[in-house]
Protein backbone atom coordinates (compact mmCIF):
# COMPACT_ATOMS: atom_id res chain seq x y z
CA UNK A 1 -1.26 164.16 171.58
CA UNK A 2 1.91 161.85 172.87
CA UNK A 3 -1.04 159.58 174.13
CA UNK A 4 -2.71 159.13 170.86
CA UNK A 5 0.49 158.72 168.90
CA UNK A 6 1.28 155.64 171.76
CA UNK A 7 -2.07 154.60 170.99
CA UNK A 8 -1.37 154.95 166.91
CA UNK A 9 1.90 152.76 166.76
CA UNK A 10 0.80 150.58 169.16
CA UNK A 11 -2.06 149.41 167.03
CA UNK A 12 -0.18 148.99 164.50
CA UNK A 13 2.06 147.35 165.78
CA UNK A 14 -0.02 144.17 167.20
CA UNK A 15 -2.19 143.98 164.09
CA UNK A 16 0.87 143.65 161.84
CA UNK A 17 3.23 141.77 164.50
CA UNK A 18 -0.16 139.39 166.05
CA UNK A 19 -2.22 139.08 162.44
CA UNK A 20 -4.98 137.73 164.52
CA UNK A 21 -8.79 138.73 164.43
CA UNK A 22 -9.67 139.26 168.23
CA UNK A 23 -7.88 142.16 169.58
CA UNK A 24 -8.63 143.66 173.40
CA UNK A 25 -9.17 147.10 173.94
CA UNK A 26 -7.74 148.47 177.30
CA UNK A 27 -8.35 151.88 179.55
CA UNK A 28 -7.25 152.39 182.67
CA UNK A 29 -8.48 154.85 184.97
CA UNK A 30 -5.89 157.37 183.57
CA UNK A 31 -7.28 156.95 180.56
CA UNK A 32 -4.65 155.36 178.92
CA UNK A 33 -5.72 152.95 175.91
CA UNK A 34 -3.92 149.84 174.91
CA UNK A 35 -4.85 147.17 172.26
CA UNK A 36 -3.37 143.98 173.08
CA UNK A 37 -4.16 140.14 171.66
CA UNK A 38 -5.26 138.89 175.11
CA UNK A 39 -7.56 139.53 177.87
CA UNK A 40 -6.95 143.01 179.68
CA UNK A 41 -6.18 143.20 183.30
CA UNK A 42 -9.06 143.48 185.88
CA UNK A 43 -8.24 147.41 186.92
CA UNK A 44 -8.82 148.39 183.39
CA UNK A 45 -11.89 148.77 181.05
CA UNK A 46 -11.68 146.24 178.01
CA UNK A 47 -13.43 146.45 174.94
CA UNK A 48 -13.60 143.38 172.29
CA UNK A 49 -12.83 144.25 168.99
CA UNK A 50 -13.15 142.31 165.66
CA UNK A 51 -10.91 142.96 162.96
CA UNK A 52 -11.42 141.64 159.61
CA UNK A 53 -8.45 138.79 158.81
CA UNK A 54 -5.74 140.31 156.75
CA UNK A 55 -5.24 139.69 153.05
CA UNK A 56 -3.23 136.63 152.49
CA UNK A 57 0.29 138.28 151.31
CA UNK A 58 0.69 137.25 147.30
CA UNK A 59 1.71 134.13 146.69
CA UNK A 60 5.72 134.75 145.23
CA UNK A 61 6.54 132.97 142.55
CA UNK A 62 8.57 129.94 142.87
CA UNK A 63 10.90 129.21 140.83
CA UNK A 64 11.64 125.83 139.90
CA UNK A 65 14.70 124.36 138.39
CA UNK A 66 13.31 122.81 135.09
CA UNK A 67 14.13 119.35 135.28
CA UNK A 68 17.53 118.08 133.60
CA UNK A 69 16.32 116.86 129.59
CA UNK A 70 15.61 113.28 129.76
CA UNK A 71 19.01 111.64 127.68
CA UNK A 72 17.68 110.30 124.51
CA UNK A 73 19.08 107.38 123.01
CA UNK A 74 22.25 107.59 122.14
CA UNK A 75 22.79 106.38 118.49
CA UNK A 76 25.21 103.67 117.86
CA UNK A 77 28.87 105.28 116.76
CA UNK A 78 29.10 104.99 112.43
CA UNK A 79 30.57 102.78 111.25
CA UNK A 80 33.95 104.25 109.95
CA UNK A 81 34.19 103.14 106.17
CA UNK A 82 37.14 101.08 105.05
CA UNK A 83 39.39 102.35 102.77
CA UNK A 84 39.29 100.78 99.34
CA UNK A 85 42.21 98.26 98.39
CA UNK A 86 44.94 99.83 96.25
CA UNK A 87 44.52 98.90 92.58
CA UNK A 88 46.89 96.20 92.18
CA UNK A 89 49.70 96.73 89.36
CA UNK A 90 49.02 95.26 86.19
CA UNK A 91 50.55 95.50 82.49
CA UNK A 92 49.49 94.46 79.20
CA UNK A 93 51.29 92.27 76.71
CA UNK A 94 51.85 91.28 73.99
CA UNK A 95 52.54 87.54 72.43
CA UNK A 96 55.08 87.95 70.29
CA UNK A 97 54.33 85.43 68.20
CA UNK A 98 50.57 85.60 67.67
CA UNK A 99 50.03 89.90 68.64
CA UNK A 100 47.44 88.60 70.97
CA UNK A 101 47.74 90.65 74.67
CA UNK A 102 46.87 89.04 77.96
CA UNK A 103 47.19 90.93 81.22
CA UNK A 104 50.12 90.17 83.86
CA UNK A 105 51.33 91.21 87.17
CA UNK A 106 54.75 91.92 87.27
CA UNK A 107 55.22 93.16 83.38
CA UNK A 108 58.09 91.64 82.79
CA UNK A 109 57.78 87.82 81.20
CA UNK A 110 60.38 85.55 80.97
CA UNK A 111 62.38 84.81 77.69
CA UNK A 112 61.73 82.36 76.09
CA UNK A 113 62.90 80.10 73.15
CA UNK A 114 60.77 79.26 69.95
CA UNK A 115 61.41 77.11 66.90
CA UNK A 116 62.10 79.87 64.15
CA UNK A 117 59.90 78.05 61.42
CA UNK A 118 57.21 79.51 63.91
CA UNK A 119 57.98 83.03 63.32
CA UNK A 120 58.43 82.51 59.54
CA UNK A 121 62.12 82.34 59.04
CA UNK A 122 63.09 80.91 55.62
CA UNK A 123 64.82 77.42 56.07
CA UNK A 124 62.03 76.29 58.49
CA UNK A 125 58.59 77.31 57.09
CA UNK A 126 55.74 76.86 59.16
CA UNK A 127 54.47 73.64 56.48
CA UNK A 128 58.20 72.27 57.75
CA UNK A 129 57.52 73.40 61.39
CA UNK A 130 54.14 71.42 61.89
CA UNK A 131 54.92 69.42 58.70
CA UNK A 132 56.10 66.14 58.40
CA UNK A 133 58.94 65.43 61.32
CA UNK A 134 57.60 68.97 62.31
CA UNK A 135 56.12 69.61 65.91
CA UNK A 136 52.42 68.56 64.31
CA UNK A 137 49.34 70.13 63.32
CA UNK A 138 49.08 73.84 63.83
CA UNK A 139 45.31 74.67 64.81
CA UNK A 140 45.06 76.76 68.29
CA UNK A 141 44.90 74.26 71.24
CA UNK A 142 45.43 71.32 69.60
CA UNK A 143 49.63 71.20 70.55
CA UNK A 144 51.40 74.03 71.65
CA UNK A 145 54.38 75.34 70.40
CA UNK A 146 57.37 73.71 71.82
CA UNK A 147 59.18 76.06 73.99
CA UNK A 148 62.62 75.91 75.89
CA UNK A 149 64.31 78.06 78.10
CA UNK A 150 67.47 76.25 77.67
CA UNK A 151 70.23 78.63 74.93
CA UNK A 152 71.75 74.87 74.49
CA UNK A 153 68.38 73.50 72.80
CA UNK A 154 68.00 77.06 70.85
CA UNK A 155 71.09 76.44 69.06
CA UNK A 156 70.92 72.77 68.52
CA UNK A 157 67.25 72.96 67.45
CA UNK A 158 67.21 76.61 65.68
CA UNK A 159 65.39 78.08 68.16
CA UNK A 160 65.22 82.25 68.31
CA UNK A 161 64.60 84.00 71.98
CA UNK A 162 61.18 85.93 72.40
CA UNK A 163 60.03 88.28 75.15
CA UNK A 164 56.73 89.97 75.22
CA UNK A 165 56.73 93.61 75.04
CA UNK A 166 54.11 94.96 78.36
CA UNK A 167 52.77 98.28 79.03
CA UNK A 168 51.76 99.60 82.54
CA UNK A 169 47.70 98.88 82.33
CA UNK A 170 45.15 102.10 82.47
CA UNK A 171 42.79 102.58 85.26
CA UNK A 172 40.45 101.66 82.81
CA UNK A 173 41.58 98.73 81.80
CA UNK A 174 42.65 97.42 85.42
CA UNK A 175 39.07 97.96 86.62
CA UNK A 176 37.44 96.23 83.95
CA UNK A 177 39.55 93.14 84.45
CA UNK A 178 38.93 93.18 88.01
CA UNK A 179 35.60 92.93 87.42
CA UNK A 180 36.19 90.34 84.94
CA UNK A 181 37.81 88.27 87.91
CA UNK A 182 35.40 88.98 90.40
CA UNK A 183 32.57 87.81 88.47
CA UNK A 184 34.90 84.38 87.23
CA UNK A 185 35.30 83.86 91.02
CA UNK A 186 31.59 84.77 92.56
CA UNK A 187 30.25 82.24 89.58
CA UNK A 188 32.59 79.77 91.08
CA UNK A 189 31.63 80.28 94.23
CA UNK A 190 28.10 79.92 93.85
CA UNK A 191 28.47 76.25 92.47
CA UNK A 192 31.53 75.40 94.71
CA UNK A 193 31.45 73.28 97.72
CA UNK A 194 32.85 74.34 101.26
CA UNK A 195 36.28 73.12 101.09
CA UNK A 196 36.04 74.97 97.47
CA UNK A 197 34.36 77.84 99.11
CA UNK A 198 37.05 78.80 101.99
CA UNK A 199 39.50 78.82 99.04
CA UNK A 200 37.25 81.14 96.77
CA UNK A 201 35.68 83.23 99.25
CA UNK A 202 38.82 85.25 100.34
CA UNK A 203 39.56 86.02 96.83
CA UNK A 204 36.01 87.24 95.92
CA UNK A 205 36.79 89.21 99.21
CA UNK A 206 39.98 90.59 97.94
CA UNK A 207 38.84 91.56 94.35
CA UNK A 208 35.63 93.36 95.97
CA UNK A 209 37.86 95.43 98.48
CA UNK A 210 40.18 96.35 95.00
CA UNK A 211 36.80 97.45 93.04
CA UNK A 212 35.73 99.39 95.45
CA UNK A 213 38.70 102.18 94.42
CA UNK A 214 37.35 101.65 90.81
């Protein structure tokens, strides 16, 4: 029993440990056996013996590291939008001789002196204002009212101060006469030659950044 339990592991042992197909069977006279990958000595009986080639072990899995993702373009940073230009302060007025408004920037006109036959006064009617030795004819362009800033010349020539009464413009009304402006200055520019155009173009510039908070 001890022999064939030798004979058992042993075996075993070279098929596992040799893998290879030609294996040697060996007694000697004691009848010991022994298998063996080479040829067995000369005092001992050998035997050839074929064994079929072991199954290939399974093929493990490898695992392979997927490849880093390819960096894709990378898109150009936005463009960070400028803030529009603060509405600029404007008030409206009104002449105070006519009631006709025009817009200003600082609200506040300066004083000024006009002959009182203008405004109606009795002693200087507006016949003797643009009358004979008057200031001339009266029609809208044709000579404008004279006006002094002087108090000496108002009292030697019966002249009363005027200022125009403003009011702080709407948001309304401040857009709209930006846009007026911009389009004054754009038609401008389109006819305008270069020395005309590196005066213009800033100011088209200008009123487009303001319209832009509109």
């Amino acid at each position: 029993m001890p022999r064939l339990v030798t004979f058992s592991f042993a075996f075993a042992t070279l098929v596992t440990t040799a893998g290879a197909t030609d294996v040697y069977k060996c007694t000697d006279g004691q009848g010991n056996v022994a298998f063996q990958d080479r040829p067995c000595p000369q005092n001992t009986k050998q035997v050839e013996v074929w064994l079929p080639d072991a199954p290939p072990a399974p093929a493990q899995p490898t695992t392979t590291a997927a490849p880093p993702p390819e960096p894709g373009a990378i898109p150009p940073p936005m463009p960070v939008a400028k803030p529009p230009a603060p509405l600029p302060p404007l008030w409206i007025c009104r002449n105070a001789e006519d009631g006709s408004t025009y817009f200003s920037r600082n609200g506040s006109p300066p004083v000024r002196y006009v002959p009182l036959g203008v405004l109606g006064f009795p002693g200087h009617s507006l016949a003797q204002a643009y009358g004979p030795g008057g200031i001339g004819v009266s029609a809208p362009e044709l000579r404008q009212v004279p006006i002094s800033t002087s108090p000496r010349d108002a009292i030697a020539g019966q002249y009363t101060p005027l200022q125009d009464e403003c009011a702080r413009a709407s948001r309304e009304q401040t857009c709209g006469w930006l846009q007026k402006q911009y389009d004054d200055v754009t038609h401008k520019l389109h006819n305008a030659f270069k020395d005309q155009q590196a005066i213009l173009q800033p100011q088209a510039d200008e009123l487009a950044g303001q319209l832009n908070g509109c």
